[in-house]
Protein backbone atom coordinates (compact mmCIF):
# COMPACT_ATOMS: atom_id res chain seq x y z
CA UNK A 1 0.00 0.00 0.00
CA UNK A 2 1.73 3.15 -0.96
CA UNK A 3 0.60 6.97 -2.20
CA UNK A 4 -3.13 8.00 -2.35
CA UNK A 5 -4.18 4.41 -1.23
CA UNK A 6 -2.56 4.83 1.98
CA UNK A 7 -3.97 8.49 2.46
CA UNK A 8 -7.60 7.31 1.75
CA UNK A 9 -7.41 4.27 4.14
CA UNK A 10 -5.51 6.05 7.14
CA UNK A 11 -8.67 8.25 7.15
CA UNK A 12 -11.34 4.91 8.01
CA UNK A 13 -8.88 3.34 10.12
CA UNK A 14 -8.35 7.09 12.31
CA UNK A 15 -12.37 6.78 12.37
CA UNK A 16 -12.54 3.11 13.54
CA UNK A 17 -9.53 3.67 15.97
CA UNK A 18 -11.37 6.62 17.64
CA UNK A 19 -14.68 5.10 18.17
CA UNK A 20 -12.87 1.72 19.03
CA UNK A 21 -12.41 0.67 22.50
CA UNK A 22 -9.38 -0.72 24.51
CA UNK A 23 -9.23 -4.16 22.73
CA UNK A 24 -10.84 -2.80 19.60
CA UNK A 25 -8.16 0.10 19.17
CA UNK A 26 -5.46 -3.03 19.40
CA UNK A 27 -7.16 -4.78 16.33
CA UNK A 28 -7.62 -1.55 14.46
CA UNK A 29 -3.55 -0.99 15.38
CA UNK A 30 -2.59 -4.44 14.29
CA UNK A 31 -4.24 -4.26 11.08
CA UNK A 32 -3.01 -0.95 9.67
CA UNK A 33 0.49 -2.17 10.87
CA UNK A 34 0.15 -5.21 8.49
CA UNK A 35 -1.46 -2.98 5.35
CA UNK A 36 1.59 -0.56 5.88
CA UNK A 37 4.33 -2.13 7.12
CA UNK A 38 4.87 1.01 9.51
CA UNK A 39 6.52 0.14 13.02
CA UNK A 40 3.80 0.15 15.91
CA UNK A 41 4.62 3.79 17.66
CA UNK A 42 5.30 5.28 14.52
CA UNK A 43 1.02 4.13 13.58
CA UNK A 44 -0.14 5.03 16.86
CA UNK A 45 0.64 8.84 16.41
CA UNK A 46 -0.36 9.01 12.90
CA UNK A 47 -4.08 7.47 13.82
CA UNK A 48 -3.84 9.87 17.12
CA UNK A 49 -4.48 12.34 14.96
CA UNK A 50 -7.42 14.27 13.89
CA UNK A 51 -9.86 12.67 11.37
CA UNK A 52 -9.70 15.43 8.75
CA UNK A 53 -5.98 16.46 9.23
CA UNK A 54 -4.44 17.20 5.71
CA UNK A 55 -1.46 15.27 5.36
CA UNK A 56 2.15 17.04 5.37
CA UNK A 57 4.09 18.11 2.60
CA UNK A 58 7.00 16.53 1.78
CA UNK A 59 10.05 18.87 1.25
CA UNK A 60 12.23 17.97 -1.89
CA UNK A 61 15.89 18.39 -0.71
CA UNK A 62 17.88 21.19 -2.44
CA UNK A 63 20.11 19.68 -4.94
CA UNK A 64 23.75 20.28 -5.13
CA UNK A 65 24.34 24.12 -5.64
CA UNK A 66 28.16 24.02 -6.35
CA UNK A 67 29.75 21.80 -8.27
CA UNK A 68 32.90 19.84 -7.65
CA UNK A 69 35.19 22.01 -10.23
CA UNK A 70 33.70 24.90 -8.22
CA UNK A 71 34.62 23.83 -5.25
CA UNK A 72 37.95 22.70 -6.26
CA UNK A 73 38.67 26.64 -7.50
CA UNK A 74 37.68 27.97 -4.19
CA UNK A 75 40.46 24.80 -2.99
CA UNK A 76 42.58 26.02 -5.12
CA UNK A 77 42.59 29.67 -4.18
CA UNK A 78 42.42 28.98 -0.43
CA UNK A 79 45.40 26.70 -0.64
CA UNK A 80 47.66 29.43 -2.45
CA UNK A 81 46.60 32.05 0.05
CA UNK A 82 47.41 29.94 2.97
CA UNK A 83 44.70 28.57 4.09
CA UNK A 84 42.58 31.82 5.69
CA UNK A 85 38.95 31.91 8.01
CA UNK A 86 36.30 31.38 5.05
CA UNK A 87 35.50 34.66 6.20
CA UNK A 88 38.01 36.36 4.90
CA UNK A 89 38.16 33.76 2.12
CA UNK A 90 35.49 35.11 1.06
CA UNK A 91 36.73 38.74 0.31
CA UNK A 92 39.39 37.20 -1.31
CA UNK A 93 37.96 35.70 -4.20
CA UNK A 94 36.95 39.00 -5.82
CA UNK A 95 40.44 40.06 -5.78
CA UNK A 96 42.04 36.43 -6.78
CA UNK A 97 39.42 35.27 -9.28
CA UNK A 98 41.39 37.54 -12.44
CA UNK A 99 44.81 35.60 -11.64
CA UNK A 100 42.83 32.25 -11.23
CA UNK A 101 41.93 32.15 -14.77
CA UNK A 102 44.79 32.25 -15.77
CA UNK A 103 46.44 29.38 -13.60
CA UNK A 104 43.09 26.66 -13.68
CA UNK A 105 42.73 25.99 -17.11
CA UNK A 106 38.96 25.05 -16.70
CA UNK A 107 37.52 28.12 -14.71
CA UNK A 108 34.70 28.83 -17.30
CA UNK A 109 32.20 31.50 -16.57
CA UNK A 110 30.05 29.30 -14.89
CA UNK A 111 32.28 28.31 -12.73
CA UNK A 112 33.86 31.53 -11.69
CA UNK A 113 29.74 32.77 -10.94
CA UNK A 114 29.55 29.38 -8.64
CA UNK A 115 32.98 30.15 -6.68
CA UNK A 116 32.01 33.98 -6.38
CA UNK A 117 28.39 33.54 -5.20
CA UNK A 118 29.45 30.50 -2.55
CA UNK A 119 28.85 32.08 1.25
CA UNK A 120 31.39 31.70 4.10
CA UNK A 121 29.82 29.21 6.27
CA UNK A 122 29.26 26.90 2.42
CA UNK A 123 33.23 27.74 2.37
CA UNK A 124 33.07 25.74 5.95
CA UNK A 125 31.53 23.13 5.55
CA UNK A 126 33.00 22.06 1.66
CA UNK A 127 36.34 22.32 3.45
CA UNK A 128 35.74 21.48 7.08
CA UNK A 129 37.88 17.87 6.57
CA UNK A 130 41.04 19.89 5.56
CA UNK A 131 40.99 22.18 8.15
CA UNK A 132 41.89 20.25 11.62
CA UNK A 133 45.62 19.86 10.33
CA UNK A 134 46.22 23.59 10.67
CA UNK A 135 45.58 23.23 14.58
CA UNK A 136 48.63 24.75 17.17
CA UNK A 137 50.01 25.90 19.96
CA UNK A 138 51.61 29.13 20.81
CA UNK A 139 54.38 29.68 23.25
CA UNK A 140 56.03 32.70 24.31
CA UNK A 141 59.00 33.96 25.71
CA UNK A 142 58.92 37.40 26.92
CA UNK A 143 60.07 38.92 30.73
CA UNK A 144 57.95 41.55 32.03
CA UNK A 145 60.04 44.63 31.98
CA UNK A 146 60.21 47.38 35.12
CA UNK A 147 61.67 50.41 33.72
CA UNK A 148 59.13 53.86 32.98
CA UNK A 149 56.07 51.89 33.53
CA UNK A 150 55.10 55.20 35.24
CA UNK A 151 55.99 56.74 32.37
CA UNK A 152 54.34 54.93 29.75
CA UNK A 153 50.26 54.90 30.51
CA UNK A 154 47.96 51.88 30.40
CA UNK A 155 45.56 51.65 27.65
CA UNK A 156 42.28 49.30 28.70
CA UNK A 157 39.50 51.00 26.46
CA UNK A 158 38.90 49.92 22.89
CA UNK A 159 40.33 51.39 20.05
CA UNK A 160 37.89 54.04 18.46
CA UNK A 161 40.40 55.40 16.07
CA UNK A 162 39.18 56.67 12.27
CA UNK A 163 42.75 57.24 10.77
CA UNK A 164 45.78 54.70 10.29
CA UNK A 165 48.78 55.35 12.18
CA UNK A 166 47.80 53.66 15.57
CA UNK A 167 49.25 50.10 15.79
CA UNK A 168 50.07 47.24 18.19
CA UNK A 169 53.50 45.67 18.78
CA UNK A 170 54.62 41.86 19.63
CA UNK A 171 57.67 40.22 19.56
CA UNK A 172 57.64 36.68 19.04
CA UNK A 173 60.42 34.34 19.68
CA UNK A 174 61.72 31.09 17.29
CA UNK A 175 63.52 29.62 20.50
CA UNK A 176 61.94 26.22 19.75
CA UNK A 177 62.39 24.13 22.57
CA UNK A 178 65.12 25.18 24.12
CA UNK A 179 65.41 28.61 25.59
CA UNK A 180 68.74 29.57 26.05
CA UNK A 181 71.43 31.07 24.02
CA UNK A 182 70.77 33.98 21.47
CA UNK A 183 67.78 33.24 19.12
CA UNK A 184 65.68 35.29 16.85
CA UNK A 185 62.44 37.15 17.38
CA UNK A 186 60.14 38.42 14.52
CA UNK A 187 58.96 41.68 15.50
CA UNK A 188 54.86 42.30 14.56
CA UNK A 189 53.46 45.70 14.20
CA UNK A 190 49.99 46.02 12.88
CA UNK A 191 47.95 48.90 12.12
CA UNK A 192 44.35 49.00 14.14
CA UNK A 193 42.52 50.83 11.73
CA UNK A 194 43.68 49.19 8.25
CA UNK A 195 45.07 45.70 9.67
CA UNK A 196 48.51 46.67 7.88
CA UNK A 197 50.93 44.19 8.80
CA UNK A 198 54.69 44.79 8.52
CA UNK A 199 56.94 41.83 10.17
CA UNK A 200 60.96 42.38 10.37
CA UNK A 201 63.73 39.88 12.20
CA UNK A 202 66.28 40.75 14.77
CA UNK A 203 68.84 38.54 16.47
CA UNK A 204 67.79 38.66 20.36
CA UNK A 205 65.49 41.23 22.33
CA UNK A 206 68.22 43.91 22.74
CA UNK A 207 66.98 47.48 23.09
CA UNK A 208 68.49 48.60 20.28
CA UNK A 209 67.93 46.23 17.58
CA UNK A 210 64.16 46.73 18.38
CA UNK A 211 64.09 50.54 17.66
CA UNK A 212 66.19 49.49 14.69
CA UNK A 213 63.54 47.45 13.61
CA UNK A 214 60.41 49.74 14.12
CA UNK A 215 62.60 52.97 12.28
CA UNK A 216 62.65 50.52 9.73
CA UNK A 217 58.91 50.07 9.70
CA UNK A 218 58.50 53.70 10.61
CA UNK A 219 60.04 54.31 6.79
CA UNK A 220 58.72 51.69 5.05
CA UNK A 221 54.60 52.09 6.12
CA UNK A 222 52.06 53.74 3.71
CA UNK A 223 51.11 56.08 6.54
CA UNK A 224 52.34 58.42 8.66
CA UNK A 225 53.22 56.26 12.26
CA UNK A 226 51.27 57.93 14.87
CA UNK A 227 50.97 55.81 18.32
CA UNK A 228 52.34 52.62 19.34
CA UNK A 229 51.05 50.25 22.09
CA UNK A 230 53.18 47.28 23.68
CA UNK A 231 53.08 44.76 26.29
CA UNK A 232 55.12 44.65 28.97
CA UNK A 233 58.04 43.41 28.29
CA UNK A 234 61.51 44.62 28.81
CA UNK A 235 62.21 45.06 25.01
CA UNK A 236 59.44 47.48 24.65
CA UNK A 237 59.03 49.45 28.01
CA UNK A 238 62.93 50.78 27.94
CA UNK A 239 64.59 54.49 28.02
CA UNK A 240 65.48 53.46 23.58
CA UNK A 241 61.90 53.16 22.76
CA UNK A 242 60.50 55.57 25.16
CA UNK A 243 63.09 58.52 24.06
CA UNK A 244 62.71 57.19 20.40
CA UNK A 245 58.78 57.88 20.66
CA UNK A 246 59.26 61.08 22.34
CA UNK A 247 61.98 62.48 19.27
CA UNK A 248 59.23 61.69 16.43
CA UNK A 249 55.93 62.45 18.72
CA UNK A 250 54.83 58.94 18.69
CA UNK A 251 52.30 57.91 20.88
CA UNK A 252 53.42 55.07 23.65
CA UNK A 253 50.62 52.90 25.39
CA UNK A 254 50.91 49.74 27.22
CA UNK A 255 49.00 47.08 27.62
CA UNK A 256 47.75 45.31 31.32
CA UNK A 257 50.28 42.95 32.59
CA UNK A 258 48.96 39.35 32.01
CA UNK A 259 45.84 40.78 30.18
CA UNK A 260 46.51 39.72 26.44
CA UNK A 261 43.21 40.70 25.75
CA UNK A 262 44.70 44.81 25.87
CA UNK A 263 46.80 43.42 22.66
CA UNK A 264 43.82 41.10 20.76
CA UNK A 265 44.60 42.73 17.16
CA UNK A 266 48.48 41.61 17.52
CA UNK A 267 47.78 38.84 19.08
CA UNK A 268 45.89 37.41 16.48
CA UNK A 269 48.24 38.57 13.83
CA UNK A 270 51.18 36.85 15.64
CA UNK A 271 49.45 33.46 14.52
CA UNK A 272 48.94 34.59 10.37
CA UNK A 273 51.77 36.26 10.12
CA UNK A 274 54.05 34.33 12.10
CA UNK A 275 53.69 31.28 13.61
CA UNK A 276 51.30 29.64 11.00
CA UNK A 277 54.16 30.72 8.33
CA UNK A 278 57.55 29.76 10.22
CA UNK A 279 56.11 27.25 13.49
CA UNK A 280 57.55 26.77 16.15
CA UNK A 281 61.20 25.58 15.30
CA UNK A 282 64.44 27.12 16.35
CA UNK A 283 66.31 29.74 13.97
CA UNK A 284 69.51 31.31 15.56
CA UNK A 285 72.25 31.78 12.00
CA UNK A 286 72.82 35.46 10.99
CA UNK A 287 72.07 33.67 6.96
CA UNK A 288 68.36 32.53 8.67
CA UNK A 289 67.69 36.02 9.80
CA UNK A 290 68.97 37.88 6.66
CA UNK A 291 66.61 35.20 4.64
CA UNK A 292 63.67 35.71 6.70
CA UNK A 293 63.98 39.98 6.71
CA UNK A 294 64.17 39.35 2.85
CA UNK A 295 60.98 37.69 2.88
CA UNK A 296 59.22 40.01 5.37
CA UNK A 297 60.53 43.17 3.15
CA UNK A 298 58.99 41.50 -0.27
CA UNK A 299 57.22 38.90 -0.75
CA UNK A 300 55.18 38.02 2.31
CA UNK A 301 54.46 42.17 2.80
CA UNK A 302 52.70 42.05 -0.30
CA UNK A 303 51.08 38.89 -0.23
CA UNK A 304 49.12 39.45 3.60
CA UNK A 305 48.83 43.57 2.64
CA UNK A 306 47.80 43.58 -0.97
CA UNK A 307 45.57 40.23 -1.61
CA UNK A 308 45.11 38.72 2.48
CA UNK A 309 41.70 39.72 3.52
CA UNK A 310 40.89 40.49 7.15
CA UNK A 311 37.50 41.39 8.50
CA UNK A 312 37.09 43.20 11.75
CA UNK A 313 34.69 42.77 14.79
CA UNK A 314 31.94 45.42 14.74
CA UNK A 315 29.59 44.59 17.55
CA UNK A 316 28.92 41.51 20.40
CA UNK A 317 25.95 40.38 21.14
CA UNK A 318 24.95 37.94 24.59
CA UNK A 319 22.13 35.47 23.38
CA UNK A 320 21.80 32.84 26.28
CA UNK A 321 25.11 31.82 27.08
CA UNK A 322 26.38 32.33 23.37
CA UNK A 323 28.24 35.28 21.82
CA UNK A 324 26.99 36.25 18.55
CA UNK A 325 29.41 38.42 16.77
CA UNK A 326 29.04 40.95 13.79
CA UNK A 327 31.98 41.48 11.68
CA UNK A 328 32.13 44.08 8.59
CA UNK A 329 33.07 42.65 4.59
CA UNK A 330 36.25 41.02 4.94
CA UNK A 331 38.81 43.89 2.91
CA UNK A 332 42.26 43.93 2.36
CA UNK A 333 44.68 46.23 4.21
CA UNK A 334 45.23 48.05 1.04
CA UNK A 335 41.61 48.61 0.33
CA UNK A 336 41.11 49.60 3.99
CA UNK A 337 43.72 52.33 3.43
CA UNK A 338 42.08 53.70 0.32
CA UNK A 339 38.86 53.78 2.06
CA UNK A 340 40.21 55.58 4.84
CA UNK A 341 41.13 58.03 2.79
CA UNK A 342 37.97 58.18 0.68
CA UNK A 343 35.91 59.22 4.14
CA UNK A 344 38.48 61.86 4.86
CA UNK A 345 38.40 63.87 1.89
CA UNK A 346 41.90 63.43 1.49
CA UNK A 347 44.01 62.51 -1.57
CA UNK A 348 45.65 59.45 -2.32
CA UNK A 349 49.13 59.65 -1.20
CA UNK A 350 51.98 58.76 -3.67
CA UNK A 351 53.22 55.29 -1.70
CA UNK A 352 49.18 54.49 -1.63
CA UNK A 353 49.06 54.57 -5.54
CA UNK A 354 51.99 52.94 -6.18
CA UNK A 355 50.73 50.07 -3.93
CA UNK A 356 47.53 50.31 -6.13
CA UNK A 357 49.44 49.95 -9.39
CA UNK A 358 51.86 47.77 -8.24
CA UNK A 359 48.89 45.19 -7.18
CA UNK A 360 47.57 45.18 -11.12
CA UNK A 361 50.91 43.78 -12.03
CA UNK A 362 51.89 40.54 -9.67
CA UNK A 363 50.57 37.39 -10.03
CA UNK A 364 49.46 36.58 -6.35
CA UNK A 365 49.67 32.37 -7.57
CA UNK A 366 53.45 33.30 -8.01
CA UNK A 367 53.84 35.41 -5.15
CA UNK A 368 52.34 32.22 -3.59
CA UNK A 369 54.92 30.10 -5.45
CA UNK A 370 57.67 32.45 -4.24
CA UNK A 371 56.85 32.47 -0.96
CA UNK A 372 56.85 28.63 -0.81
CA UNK A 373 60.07 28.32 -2.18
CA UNK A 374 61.71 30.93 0.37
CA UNK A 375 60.24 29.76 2.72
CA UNK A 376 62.24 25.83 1.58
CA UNK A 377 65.36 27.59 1.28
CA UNK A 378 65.05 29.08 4.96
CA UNK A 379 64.32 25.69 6.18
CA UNK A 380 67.20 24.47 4.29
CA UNK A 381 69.67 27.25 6.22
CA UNK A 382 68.19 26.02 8.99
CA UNK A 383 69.25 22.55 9.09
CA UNK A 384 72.40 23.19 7.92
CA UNK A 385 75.15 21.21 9.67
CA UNK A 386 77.54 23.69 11.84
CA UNK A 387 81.03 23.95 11.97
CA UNK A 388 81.99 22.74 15.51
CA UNK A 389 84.96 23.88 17.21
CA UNK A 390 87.12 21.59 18.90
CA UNK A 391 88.34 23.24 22.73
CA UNK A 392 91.78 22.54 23.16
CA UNK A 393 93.52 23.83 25.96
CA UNK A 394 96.46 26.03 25.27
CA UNK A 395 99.98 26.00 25.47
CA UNK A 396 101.61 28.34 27.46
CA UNK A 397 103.09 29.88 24.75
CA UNK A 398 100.00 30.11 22.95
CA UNK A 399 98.20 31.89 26.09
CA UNK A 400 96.07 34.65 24.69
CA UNK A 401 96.94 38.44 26.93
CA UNK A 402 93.49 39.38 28.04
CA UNK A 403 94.30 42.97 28.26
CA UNK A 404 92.42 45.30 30.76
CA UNK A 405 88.92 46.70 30.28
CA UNK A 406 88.34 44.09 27.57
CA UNK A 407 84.77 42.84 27.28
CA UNK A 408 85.22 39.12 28.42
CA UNK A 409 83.18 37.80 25.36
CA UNK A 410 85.70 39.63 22.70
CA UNK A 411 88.58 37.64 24.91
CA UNK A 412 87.11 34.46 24.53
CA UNK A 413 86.15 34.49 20.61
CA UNK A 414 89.71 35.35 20.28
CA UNK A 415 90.99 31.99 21.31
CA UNK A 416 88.94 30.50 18.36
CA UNK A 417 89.91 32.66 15.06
């Protein structure tokens, strides 16, 4: 019994089962089990219900929307940005669909309407499986510094800034497991307004290879550098960077000590722009840390400012014991920069259009390419055997003069030229 049959006869044996009694109802139950083949409780609440109840419409699953090929672009394009949130994903594919075309051979039109009109949480659940490898852990090394904390104000609110120019500052460490010796630390500074991220190397945490580092920056940045806010550690709060901030009226806040929540947009941008592109391992050559400034200064400074979207938080909202956040459209830094000056009334700057222009002409699959292969030969300097030196004791004709007032560690590396 299938179809309109089994409509028409579920309404006489709803009739018979409500009039029935007790041992009548089991009869009535017994025999529309054997017309229908349905399992006993599953019969009992369809003849529970009323007589004249219309029966319910059956709703035809949604076929597939996207097809495989499309998916496999949106694969494709995911994989050569590094792997970012489908969120930002998302704003992506605008920018990288032009260069796609010209790397997948069959991107049709159809295709490229599929991978632009897919949603973020479709982008989730098409890749969810390839996802869980990208899971890790994040270590620091840092010491609290003590100097000018009285000096150097605490900032707790949130940023409410319309301009670039006001960044956060992290240093992470590549100590890898062992924590001793000299190592080196990337140094993060990212814009709050824009989400400009520019990344440089130095050898240690001394004071004055950091302000090294951020003049560096300080020259290199679309935008004028206007404040600066830092943890507390002992490479930030120091005389160097406080008298440095002072000289070119830089603004110097600090963050809550053990509150990493004062530093969220670094934070966060210590994991893309760091640790999910170098891990965790160990890298302490002078060669390692002239490789890895090369690839902050060019490739990778394009690749996560001109074509890595970011999307920012714009409100929170309690429901229950969830929190539903509200981000804006995912944007690149660059685009947030030209936008920022499109609400200001005021012109493109010369660095800002070159950035523009310069964005029509690379490929960002190659830049991808490029990146992968720096990133090989880094992990090939890495790795590299080192020349040990054997300690032999010396003769006493051979006895090296330490003279007086020499710094003990220029003594001792003169015993092994």
């Amino acid at each position: 019994m299938a179809g309109e049959r089994i409509e028409k006869a579920l309404k006489v044996f709803r009739e018979r089962y409500r009039r029935a009694g007790r041992d009548g109802r089991s009869r009535v139950l017994n025999e529309f089990c054997a017309a229908t083949g349905y399992h006993r409780k599953y019969a009992i609440s369809l003849l529970n219900r009323p007589v004249g109840e219309q029966p319910h419409e059956v709703k035809r699953k949604r076929g597939v929307t996207y097809s495989a090929r499309a998916i496999r672009a949106v694969e494709i394009i995911w994989e050569a940005a590094g792997y970012p949130w489908s969120e930002r994903l998302k704003g992506m594919l605008p920018v990288w669909m032009p260069w796609a075309k010209r790397h997948v051979a069959w991107l049709s039109a159809s295709i490229e309407q599929e991978v632009l009109s897919i949603s973020a949480r479709q982008i989730d659940r098409r890749l969810r499986a390839k996802k869980r490898v990208l899971k890790r852990r994040l270590y620091g090394r840092t010491k609290p510094g003590t100097l000018l904390k009285h000096h150097i104000p605490v900032k707790t609110d949130c940023w409410d800034v319309h301009e670039p120019g006001f960044t956060e500052i992290d240093l992470v460490s590549h100590s890898g497991q062992e924590a001793s010796g000299e190592f080196i630390h990337s140094l993060n500074l990212t814009d709050v307004q824009t989400g400009w991220v520019e990344t440089r190397a130095v050898m240690g945490r001394g004071e004055s290879g950091v302000v090294e580092a951020i003049e560096e920056i300080r020259q290199s940045v679309p935008f004028r550098l206007q404040g600066i806010d830092s943890d507390n550690g002992s490479e930030f709060i120091n005389h160097h960077l406080y008298g440095y901030c002072q000289r070119h009226r830089i603004q110097f806040t600090r963050g809550r000590p053990y509150k990493k929540d004062d530093n969220a947009h670094i934070e966060q941008k210590n994991w893309t722009h760091v640790r999910k592109i170098f891990g965790w391992d160990r890298y302490d050559t002078v060669p390692v840390l002239d490789a890895m400034n090369k690839l902050y200064r060019g490739e990778l400074r394009r690749m996560m400012n001109l074509f890595q979207s970011s999307v920012k938080l714009r409100s929170t909202e309690r429901v229950g014991s969830r929190l539903r956040r509200r981000y804006d459209a995912a944007q690149t830094p660059l685009d947030r920069l030209v936008a920022s000056y499109a609400t200001s009334a005021t012109p493109l700057p010369t660095p800002v259009q070159d950035l523009l222009a310069l964005r029509q002409k690379i490929d960002p699959f190659e830049l991808s390419a490029t990146i992968q292969r720096s990133l090989e030969q880094i992990e090939r300097l890495r790795s590299a055997p080192r020349l040990s030196v054997t300690r032999t004791k010396p003769t006493p004709s051979a006895r090296v003069q330490i003279p007086v007032n020499t710094h003990k560690e220029t003594a001792y590396a003169s015993l092994f030229r």
